[in-house]
PDB file of N, CA and C in Angstrom:
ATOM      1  N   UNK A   1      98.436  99.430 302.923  1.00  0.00           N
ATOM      2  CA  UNK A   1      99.125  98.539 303.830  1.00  0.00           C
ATOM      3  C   UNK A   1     100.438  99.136 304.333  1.00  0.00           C
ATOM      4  N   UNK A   2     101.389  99.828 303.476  1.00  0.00           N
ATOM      5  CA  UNK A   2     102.741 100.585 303.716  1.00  0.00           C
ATOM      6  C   UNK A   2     102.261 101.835 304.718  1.00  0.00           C
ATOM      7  N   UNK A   3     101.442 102.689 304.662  1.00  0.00           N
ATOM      8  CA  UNK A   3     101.221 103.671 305.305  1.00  0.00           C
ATOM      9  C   UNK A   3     101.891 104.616 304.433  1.00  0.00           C
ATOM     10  N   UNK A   4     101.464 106.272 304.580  1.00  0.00           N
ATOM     11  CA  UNK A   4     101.112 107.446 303.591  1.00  0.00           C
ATOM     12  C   UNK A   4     102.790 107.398 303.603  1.00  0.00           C
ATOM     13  N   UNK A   5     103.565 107.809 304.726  1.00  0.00           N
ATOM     14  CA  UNK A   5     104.500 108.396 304.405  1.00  0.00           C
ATOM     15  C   UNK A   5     105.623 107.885 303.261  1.00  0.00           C
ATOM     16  N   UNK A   6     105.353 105.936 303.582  1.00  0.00           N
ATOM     17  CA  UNK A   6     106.179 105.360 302.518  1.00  0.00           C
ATOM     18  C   UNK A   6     105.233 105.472 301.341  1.00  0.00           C
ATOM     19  N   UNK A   7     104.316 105.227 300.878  1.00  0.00           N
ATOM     20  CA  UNK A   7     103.308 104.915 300.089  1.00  0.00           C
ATOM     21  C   UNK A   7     103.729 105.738 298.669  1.00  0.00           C
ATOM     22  N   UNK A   8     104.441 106.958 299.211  1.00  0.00           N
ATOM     23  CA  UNK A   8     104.420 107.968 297.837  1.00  0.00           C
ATOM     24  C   UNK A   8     106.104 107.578 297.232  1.00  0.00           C
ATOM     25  N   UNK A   9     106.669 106.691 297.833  1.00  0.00           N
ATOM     26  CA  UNK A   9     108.016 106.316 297.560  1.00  0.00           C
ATOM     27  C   UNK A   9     108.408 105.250 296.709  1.00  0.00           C
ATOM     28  N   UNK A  10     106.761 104.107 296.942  1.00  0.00           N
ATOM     29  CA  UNK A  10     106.544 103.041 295.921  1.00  0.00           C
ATOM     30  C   UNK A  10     105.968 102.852 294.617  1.00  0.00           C
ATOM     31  N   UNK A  11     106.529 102.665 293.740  1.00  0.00           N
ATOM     32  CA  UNK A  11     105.819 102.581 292.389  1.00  0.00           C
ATOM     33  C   UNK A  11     106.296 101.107 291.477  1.00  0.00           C
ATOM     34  N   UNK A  12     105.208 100.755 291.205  1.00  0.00           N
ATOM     35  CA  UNK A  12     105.292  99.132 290.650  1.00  0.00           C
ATOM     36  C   UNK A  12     105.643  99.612 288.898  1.00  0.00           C
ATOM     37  N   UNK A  13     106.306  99.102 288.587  1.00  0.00           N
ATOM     38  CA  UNK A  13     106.783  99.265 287.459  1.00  0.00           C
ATOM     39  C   UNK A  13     106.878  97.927 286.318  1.00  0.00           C
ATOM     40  N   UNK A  14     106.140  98.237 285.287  1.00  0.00           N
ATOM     41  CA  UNK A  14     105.729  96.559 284.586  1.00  0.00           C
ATOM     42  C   UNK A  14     106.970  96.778 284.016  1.00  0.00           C
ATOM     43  N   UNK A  15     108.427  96.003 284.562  1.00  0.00           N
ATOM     44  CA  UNK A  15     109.772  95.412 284.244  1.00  0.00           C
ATOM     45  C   UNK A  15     109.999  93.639 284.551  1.00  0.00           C
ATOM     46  N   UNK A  16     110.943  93.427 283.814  1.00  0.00           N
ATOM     47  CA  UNK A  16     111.506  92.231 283.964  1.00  0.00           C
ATOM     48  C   UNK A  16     111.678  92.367 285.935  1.00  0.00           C
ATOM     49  N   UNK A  17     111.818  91.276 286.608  1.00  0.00           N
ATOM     50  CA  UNK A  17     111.988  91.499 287.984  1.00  0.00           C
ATOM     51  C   UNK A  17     113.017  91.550 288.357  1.00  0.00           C
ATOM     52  N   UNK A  18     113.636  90.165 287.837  1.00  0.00           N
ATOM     53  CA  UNK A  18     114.899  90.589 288.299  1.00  0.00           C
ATOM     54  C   UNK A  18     116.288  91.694 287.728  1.00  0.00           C
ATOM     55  N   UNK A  19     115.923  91.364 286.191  1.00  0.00           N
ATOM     56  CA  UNK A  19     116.534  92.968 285.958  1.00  0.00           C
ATOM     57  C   UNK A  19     116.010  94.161 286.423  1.00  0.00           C
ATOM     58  N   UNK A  20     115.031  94.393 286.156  1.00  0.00           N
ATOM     59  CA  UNK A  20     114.738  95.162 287.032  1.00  0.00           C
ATOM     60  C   UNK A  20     114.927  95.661 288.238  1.00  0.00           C
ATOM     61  N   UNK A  21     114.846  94.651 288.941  1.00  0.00           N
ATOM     62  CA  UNK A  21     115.096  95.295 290.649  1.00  0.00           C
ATOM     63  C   UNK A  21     116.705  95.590 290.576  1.00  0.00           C
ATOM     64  N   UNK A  22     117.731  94.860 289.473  1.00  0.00           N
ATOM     65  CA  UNK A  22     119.008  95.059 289.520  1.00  0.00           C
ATOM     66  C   UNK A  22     119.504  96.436 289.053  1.00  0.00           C
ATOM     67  N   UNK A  23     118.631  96.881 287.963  1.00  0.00           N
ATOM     68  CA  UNK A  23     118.806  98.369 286.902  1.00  0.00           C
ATOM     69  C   UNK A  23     118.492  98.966 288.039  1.00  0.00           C
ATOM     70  N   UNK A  24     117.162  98.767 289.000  1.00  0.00           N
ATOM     71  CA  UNK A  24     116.568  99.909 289.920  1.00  0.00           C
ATOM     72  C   UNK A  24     117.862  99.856 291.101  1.00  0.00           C
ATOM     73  N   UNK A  25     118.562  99.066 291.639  1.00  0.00           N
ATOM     74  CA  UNK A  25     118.913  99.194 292.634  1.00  0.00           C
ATOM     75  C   UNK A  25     120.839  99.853 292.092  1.00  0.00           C
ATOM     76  N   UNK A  26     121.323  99.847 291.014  1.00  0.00           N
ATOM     77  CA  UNK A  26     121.898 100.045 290.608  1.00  0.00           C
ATOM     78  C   UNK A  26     122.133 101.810 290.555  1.00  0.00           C
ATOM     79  N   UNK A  27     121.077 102.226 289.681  1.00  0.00           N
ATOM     80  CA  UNK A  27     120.772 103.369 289.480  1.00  0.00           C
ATOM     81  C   UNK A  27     120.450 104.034 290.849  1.00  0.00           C
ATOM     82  N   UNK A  28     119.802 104.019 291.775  1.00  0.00           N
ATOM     83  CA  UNK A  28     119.569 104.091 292.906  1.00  0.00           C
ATOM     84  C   UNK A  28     120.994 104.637 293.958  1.00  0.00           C
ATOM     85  N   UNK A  29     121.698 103.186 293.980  1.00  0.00           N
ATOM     86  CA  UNK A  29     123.178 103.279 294.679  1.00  0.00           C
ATOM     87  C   UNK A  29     123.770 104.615 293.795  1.00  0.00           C
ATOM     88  N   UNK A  30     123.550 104.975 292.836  1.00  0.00           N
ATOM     89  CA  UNK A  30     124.325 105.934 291.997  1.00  0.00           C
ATOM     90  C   UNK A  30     123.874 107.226 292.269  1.00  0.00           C
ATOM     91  N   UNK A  31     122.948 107.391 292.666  1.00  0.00           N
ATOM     92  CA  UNK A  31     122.756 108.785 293.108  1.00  0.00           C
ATOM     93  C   UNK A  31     121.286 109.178 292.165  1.00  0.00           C
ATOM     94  N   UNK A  32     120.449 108.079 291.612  1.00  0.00           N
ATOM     95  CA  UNK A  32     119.833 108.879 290.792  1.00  0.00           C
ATOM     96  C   UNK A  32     118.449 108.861 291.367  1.00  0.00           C
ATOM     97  N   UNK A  33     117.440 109.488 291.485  1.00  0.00           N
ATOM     98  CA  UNK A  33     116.410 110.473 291.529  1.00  0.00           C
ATOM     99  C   UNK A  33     115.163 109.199 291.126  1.00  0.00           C
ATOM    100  N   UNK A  34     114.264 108.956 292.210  1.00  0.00           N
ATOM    101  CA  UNK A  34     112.955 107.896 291.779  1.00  0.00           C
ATOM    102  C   UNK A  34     112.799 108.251 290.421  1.00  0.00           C
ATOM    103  N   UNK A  35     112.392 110.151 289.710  1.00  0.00           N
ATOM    104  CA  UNK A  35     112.067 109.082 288.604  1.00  0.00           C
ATOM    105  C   UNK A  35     112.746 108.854 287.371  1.00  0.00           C
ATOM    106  N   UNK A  36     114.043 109.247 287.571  1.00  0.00           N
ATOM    107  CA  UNK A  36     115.119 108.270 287.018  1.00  0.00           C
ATOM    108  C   UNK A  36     115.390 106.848 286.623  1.00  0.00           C
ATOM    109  N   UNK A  37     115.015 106.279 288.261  1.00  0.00           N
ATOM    110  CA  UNK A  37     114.966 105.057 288.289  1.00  0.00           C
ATOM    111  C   UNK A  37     113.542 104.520 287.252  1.00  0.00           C
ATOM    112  N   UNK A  38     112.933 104.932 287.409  1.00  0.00           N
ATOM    113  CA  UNK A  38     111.295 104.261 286.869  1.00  0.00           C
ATOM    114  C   UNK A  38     112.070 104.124 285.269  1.00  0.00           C
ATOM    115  N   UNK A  39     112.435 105.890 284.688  1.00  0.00           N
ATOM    116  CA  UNK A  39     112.424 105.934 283.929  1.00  0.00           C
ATOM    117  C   UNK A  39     113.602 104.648 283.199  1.00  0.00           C
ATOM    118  N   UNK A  40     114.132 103.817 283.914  1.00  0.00           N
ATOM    119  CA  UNK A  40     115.585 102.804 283.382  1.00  0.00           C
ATOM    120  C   UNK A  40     114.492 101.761 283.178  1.00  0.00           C
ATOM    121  N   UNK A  41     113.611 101.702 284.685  1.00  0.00           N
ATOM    122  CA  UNK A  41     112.991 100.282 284.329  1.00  0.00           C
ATOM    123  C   UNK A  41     111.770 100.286 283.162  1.00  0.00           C
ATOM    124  N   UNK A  42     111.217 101.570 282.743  1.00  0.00           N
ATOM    125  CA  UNK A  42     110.544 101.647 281.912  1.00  0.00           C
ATOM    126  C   UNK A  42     111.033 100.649 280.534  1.00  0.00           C
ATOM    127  N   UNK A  43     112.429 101.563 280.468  1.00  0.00           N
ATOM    128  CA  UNK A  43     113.046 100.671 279.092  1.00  0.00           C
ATOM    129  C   UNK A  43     113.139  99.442 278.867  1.00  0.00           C
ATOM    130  N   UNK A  44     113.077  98.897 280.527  1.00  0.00           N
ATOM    131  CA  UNK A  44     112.956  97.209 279.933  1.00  0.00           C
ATOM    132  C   UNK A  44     111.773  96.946 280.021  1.00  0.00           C
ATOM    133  N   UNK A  45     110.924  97.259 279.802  1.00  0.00           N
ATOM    134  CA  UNK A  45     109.664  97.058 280.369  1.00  0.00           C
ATOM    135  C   UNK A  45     109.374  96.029 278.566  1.00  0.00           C
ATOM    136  N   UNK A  46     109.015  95.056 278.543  1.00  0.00           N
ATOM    137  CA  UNK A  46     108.196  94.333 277.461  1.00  0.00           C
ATOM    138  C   UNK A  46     107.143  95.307 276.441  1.00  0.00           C
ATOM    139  N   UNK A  47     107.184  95.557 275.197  1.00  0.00           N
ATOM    140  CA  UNK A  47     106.792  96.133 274.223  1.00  0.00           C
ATOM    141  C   UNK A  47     105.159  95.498 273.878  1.00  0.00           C
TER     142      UNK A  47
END
């Protein structure tokens, strides 16, 4: 539905949402690297 060029930019990540989208957008503004970001929301991710 996004098309190829965005497509490789999105990755669903099983996190809390709204922390999540807050850790991701946080980390993000900071300069850090997609998989940086994954790797923050990983940690909250439910055990």
């Amino acid at each position: 539905m996004i098309g190829e060029p965005r497509a490789q930019k999105i990755i669903v990540c099983n996190a809390p949402i709204v922390e999540g989208a807050v850790m991701a957008a946080t980390e993000a503004s900071g300069g850090a690297s997609l998989r940086e970001v994954v790797a923050t929301a990983h940690e909250l991710s439910p055990s």
